[in-house]
C-alpha atoms as a PDB file:
ATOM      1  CA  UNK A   1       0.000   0.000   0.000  1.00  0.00           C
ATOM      2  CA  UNK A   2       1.575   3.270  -1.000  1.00  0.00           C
ATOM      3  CA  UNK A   3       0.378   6.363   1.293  1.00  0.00           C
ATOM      4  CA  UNK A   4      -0.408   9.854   0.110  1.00  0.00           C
ATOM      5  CA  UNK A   5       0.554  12.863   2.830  1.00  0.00           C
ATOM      6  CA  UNK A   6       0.397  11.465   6.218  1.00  0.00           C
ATOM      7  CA  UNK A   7       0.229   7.717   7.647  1.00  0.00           C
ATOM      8  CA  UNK A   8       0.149   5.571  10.399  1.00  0.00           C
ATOM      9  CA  UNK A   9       3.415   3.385  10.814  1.00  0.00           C
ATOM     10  CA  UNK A  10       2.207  -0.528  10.448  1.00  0.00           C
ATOM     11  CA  UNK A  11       4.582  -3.414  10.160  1.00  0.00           C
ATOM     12  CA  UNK A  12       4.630  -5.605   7.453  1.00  0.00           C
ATOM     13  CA  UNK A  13       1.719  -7.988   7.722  1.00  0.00           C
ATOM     14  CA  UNK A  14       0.495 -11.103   5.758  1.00  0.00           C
ATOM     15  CA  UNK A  15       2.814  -9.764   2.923  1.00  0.00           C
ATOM     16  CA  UNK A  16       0.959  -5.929   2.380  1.00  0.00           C
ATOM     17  CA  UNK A  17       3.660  -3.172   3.706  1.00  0.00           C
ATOM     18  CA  UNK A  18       2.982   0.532   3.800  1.00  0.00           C
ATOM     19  CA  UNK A  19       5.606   2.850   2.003  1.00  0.00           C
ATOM     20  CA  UNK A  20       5.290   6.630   1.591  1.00  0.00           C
ATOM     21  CA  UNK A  21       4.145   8.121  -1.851  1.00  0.00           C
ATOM     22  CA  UNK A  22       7.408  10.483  -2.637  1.00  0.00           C
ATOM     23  CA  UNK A  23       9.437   7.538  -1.519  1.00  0.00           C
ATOM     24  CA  UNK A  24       7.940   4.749  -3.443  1.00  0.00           C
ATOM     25  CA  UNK A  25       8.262   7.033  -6.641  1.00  0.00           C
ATOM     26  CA  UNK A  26      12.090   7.590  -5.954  1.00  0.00           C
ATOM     27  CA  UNK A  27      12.381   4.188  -5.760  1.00  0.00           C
ATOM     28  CA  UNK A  28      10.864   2.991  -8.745  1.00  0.00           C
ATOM     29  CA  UNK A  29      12.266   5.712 -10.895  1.00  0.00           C
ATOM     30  CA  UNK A  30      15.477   4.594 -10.060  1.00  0.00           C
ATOM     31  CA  UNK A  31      15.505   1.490 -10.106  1.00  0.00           C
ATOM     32  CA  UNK A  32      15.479  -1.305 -13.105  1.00  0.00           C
ATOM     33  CA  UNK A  33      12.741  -3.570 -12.029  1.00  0.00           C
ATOM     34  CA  UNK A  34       9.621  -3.796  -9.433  1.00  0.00           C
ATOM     35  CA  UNK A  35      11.598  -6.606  -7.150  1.00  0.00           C
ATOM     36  CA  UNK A  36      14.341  -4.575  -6.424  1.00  0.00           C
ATOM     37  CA  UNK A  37      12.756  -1.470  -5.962  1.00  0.00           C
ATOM     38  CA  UNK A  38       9.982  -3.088  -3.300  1.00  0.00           C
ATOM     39  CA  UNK A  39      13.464  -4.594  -1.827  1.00  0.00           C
ATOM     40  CA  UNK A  40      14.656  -0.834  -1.561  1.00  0.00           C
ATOM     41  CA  UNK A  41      11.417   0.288   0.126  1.00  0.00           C
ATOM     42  CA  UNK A  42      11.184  -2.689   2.543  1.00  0.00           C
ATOM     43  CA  UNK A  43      14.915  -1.693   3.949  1.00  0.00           C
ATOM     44  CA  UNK A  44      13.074   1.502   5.337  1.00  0.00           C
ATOM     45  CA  UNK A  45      16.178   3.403   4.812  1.00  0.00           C
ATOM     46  CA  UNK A  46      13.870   6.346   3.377  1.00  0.00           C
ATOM     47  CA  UNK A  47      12.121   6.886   6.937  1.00  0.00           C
ATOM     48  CA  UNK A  48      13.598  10.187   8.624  1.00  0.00           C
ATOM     49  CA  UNK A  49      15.917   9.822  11.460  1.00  0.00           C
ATOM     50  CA  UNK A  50      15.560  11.937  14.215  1.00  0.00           C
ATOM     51  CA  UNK A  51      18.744  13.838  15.269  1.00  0.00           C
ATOM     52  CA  UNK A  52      19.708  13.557  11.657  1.00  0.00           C
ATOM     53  CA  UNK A  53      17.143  14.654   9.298  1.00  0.00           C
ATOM     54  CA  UNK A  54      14.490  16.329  12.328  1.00  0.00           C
ATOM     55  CA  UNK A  55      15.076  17.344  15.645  1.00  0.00           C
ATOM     56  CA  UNK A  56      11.865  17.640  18.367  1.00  0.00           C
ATOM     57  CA  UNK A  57      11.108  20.402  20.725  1.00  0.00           C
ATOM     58  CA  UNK A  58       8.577  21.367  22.389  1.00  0.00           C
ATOM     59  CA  UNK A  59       7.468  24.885  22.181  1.00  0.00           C
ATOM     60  CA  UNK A  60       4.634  26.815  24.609  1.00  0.00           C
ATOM     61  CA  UNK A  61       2.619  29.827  24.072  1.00  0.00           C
ATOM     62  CA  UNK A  62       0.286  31.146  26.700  1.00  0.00           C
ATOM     63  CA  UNK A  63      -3.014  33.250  25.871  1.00  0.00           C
ATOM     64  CA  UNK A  64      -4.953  35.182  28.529  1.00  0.00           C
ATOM     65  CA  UNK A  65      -2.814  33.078  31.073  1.00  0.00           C
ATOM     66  CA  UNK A  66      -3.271  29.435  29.932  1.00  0.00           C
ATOM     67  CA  UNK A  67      -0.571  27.666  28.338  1.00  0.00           C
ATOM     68  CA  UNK A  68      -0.074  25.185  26.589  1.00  0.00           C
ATOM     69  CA  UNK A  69       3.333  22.773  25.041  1.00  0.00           C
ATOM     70  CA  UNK A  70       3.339  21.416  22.102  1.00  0.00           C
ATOM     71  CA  UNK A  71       5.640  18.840  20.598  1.00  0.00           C
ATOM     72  CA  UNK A  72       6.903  20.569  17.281  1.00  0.00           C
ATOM     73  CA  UNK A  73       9.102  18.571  14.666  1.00  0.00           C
ATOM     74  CA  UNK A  74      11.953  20.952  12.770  1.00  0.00           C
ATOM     75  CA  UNK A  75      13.581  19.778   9.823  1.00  0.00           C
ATOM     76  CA  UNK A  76      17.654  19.853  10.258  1.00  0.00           C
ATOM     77  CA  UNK A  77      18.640  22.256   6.856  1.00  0.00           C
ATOM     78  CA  UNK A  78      21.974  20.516   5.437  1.00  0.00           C
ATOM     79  CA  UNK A  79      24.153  22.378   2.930  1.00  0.00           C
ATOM     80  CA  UNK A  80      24.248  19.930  -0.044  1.00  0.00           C
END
């Protein structure tokens, strides 16, 4: 199953896996054949690692004196 935007994270199950969109297309465009690029994909190697590709921190704002912390996800910019 190939997901648009946003998805849940499920494990491979009775042989159906669930890849990212943007991924899946990288994969197949580059690659010669199906099999290998679903072998690509299944490696998970195109997930982002935190500390490496995001970091997480969690930000607060208060309005009329009630506040409130939310966990906020900040791409890391690298200079390639």
């Amino acid at each position: 199953m190939v997901a648009r935007d946003h998805f849940l994270w499920m494990d491979v199950t009775d042989g159906v896996a669930l890849v990212e969109y943007e991924a899946s297309a990288m994969a197949l465009s580059g690659s010669g054949d199906l099999h290998s690029a679903v072998d690509e994909l299944l490696t998970y190697d195109w997930l982002p690692v935190e500390g490496q590709d995001f970091r997480v921190q969690y930000d607060g704002v208060t309005v009329n004196g009630v506040g409130q912390e939310s966990e906020v996800f900040y791409a890391i910019r690298t200079s390639e």
